[in-house]
Protein backbone atom coordinates (compact mmCIF):
# COMPACT_ATOMS: atom_id res chain seq x y z
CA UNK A 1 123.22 119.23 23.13
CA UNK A 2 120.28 117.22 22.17
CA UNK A 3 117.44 119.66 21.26
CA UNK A 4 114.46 117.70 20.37
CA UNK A 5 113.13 114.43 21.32
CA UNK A 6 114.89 111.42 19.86
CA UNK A 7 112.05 109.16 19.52
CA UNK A 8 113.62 106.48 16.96
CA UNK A 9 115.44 104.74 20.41
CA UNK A 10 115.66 101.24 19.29
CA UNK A 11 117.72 99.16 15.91
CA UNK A 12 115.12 101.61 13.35
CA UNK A 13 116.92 100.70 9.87
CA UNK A 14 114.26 100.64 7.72
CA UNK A 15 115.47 97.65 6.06
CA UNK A 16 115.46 95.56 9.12
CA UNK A 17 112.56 93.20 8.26
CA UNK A 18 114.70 92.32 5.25
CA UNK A 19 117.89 91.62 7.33
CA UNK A 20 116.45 90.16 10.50
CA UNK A 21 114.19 87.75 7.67
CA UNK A 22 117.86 86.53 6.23
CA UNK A 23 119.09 85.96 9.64
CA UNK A 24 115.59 84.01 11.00
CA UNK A 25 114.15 82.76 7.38
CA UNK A 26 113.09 83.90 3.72
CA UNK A 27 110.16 87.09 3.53
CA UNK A 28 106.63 86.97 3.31
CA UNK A 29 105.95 87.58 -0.55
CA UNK A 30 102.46 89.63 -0.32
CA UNK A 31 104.11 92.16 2.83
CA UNK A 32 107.63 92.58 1.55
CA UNK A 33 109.13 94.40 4.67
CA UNK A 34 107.39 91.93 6.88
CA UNK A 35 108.21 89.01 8.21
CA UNK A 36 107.09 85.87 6.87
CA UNK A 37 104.81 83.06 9.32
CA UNK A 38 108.25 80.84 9.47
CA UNK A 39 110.44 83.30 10.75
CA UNK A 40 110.33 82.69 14.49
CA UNK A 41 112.70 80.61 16.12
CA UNK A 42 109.95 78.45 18.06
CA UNK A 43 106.04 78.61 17.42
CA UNK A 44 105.12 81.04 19.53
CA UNK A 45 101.08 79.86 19.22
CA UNK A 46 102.62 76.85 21.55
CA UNK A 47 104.96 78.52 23.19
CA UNK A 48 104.85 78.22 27.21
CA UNK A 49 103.97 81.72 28.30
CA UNK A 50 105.31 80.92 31.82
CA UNK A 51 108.55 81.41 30.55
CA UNK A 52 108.26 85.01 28.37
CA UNK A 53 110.31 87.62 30.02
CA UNK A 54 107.82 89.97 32.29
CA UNK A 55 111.05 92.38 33.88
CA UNK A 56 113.96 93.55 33.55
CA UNK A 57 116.06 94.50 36.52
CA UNK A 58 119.69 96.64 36.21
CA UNK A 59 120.31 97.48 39.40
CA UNK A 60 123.64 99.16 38.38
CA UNK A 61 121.60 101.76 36.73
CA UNK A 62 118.28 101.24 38.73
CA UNK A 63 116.51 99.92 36.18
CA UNK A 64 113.18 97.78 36.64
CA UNK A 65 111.12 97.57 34.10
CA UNK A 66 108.01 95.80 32.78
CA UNK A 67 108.69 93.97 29.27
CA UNK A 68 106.22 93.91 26.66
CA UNK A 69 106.67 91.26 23.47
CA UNK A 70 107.25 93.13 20.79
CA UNK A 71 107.81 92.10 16.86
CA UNK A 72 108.56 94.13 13.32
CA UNK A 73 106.68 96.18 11.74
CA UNK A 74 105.32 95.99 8.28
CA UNK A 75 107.88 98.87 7.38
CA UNK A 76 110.54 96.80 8.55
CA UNK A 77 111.51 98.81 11.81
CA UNK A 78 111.61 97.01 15.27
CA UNK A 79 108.23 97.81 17.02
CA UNK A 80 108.24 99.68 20.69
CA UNK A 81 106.64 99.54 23.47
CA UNK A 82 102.99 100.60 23.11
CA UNK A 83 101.16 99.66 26.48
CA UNK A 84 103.64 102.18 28.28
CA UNK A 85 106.30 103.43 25.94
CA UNK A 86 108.68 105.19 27.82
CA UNK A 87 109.12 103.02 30.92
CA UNK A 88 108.52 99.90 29.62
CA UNK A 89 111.05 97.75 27.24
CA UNK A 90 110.34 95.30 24.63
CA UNK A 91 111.32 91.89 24.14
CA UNK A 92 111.82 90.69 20.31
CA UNK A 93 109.22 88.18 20.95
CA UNK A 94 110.01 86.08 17.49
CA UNK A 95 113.53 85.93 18.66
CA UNK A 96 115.33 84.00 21.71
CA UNK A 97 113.67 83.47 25.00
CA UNK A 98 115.92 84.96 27.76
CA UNK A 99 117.65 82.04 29.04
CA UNK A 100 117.62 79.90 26.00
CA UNK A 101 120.60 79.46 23.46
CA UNK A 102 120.74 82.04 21.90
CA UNK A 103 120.66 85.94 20.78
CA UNK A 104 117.31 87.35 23.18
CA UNK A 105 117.07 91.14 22.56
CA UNK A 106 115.24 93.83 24.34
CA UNK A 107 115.14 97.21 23.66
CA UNK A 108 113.94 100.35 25.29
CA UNK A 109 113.71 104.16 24.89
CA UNK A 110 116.62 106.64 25.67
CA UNK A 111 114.05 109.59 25.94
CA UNK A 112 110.63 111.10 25.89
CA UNK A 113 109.30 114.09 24.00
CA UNK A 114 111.06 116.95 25.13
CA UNK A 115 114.20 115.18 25.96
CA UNK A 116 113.47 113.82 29.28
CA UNK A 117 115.09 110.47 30.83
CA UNK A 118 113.11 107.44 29.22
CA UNK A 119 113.91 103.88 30.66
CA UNK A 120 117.13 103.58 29.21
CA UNK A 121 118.46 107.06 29.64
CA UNK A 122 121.32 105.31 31.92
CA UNK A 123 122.57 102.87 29.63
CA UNK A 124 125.36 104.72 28.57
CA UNK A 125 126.49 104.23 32.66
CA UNK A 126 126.57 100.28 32.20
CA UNK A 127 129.64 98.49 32.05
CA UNK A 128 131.24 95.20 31.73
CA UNK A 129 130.57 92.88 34.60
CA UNK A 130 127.14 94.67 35.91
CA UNK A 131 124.18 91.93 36.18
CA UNK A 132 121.04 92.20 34.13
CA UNK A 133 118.06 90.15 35.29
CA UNK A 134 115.04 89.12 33.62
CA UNK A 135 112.17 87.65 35.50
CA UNK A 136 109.63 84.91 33.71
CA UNK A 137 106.04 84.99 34.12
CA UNK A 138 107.15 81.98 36.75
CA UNK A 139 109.04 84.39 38.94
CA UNK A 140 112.24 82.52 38.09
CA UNK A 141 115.30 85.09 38.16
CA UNK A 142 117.70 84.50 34.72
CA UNK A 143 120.88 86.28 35.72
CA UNK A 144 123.31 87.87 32.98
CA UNK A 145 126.18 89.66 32.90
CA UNK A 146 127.41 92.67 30.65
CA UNK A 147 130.48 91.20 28.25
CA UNK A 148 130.82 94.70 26.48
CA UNK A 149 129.20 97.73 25.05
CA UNK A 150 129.35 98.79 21.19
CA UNK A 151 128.04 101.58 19.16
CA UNK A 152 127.18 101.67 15.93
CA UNK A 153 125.81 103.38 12.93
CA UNK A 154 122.67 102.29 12.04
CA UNK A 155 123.35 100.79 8.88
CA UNK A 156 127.18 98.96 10.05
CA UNK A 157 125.20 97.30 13.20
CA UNK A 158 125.93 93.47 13.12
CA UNK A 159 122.29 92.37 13.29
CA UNK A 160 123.84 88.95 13.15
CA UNK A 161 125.54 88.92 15.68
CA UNK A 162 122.97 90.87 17.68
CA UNK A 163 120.00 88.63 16.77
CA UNK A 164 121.18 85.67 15.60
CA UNK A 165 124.51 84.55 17.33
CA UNK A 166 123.56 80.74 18.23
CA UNK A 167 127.14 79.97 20.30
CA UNK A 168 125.88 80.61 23.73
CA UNK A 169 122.84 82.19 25.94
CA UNK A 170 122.99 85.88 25.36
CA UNK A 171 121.22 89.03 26.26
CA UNK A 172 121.68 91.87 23.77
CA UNK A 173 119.66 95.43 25.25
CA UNK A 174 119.47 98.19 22.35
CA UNK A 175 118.60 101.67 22.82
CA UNK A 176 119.68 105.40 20.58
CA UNK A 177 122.57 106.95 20.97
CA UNK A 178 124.37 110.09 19.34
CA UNK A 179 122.70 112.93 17.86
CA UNK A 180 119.40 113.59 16.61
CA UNK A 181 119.04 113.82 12.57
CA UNK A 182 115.70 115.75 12.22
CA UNK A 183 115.65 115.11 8.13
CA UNK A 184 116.30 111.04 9.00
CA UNK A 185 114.05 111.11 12.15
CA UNK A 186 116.62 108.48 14.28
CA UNK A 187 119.78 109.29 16.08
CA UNK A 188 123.32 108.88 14.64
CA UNK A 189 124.40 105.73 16.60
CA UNK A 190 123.05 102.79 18.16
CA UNK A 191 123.92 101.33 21.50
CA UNK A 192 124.00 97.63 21.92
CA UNK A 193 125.00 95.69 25.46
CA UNK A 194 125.85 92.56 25.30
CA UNK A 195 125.32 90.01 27.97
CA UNK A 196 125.84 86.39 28.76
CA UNK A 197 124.24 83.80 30.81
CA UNK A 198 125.86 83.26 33.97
């Protein structure tokens, strides 16, 4: 039974700046955690904002949520949603665009405080073959389709193959799974769902 809120819901390793930075590029030498200026993918200061991801649809597991761009932290975790955290997901905005070759990843919350259903409470329900839609700031639909689930431990995820696999068009949604470690302050798993164009 989980007994207190699980609020750590998204790939928090605390050494993810440092992994993500070996997948993407080298790290910033004055924020060591951080990422450094050349570790997006594209320039986002040009990027087309007509084609950032603006929602997510599951209709398997009613999902429809906003997406928020979201980047990491100085303390190397993967930031959340801030404008509305627990119904809102965010889109690793120095990654892949959805659509584009390439490893996009979104996250979301499992829960809120006190346990309650957070935006991807239903995850665990989604299965291979179920469509996942994002919408662009366009209004043009970019279909997916779920290739296979995974869980893993924190510090055994494949970040990359979640972030940085460059064979195909991929979709990769993370959220918290397993049980709550109060002295670590993040769950005992990781779920990742992996989708592909098409």
């Amino acid at each position: 039974m989980r007994r207190i809120v699980k609020l750590c819901c998204f790939l928090l390793i605390v050494a993810i700046g440092l992994a993500v930075s070996m997948i993407y590029g080298s790290l910033s030498t004055t924020h060591p955690q951080a990422l450094s200026p050349h570790t997006p993918l594209y320039d986002t200061s040009v990027q087309d904002t007509t084609t950032r991801p603006v929602h997510l649809l599951i209709p398997s597991i009613k999902v429809n949520a906003f997406v928020e761009p979201v980047s990491v932290l100085a303390n190397g975790e993967l930031e959340t949603p801030t404008q509305n955290p627990w119904y809102n997901v965010g889109w690793y905005e120095s990654g892949t665009l959805p659509g584009e070759q390439g490893s996009a990843v979104i996250d979301g919350h499992l829960d809120r405080p006190g346990g309650t259903p957070a935006v991807f409470w239903n995850l665990r329900h989604i299965h291979a073959g179920d469509a996942v839609i994002v919408i662009d700031a366009q209004g043009r639909s970019i279909h997916f389709h779920v290739t296979r689930v995974a869980f893993y431990q924190p510090q055994a995820a494949p970040l990359q193959e979640i972030f940085g696999n460059n064979g195909g068009t991929y979709l990769n949604l993370i959220t918290c799974a397993g049980d709550w470690i109060p002295s670590e302050r993040q769950t005992t798993l990781r779920q990742v769902v992996y989708t592909v164009l098409g």
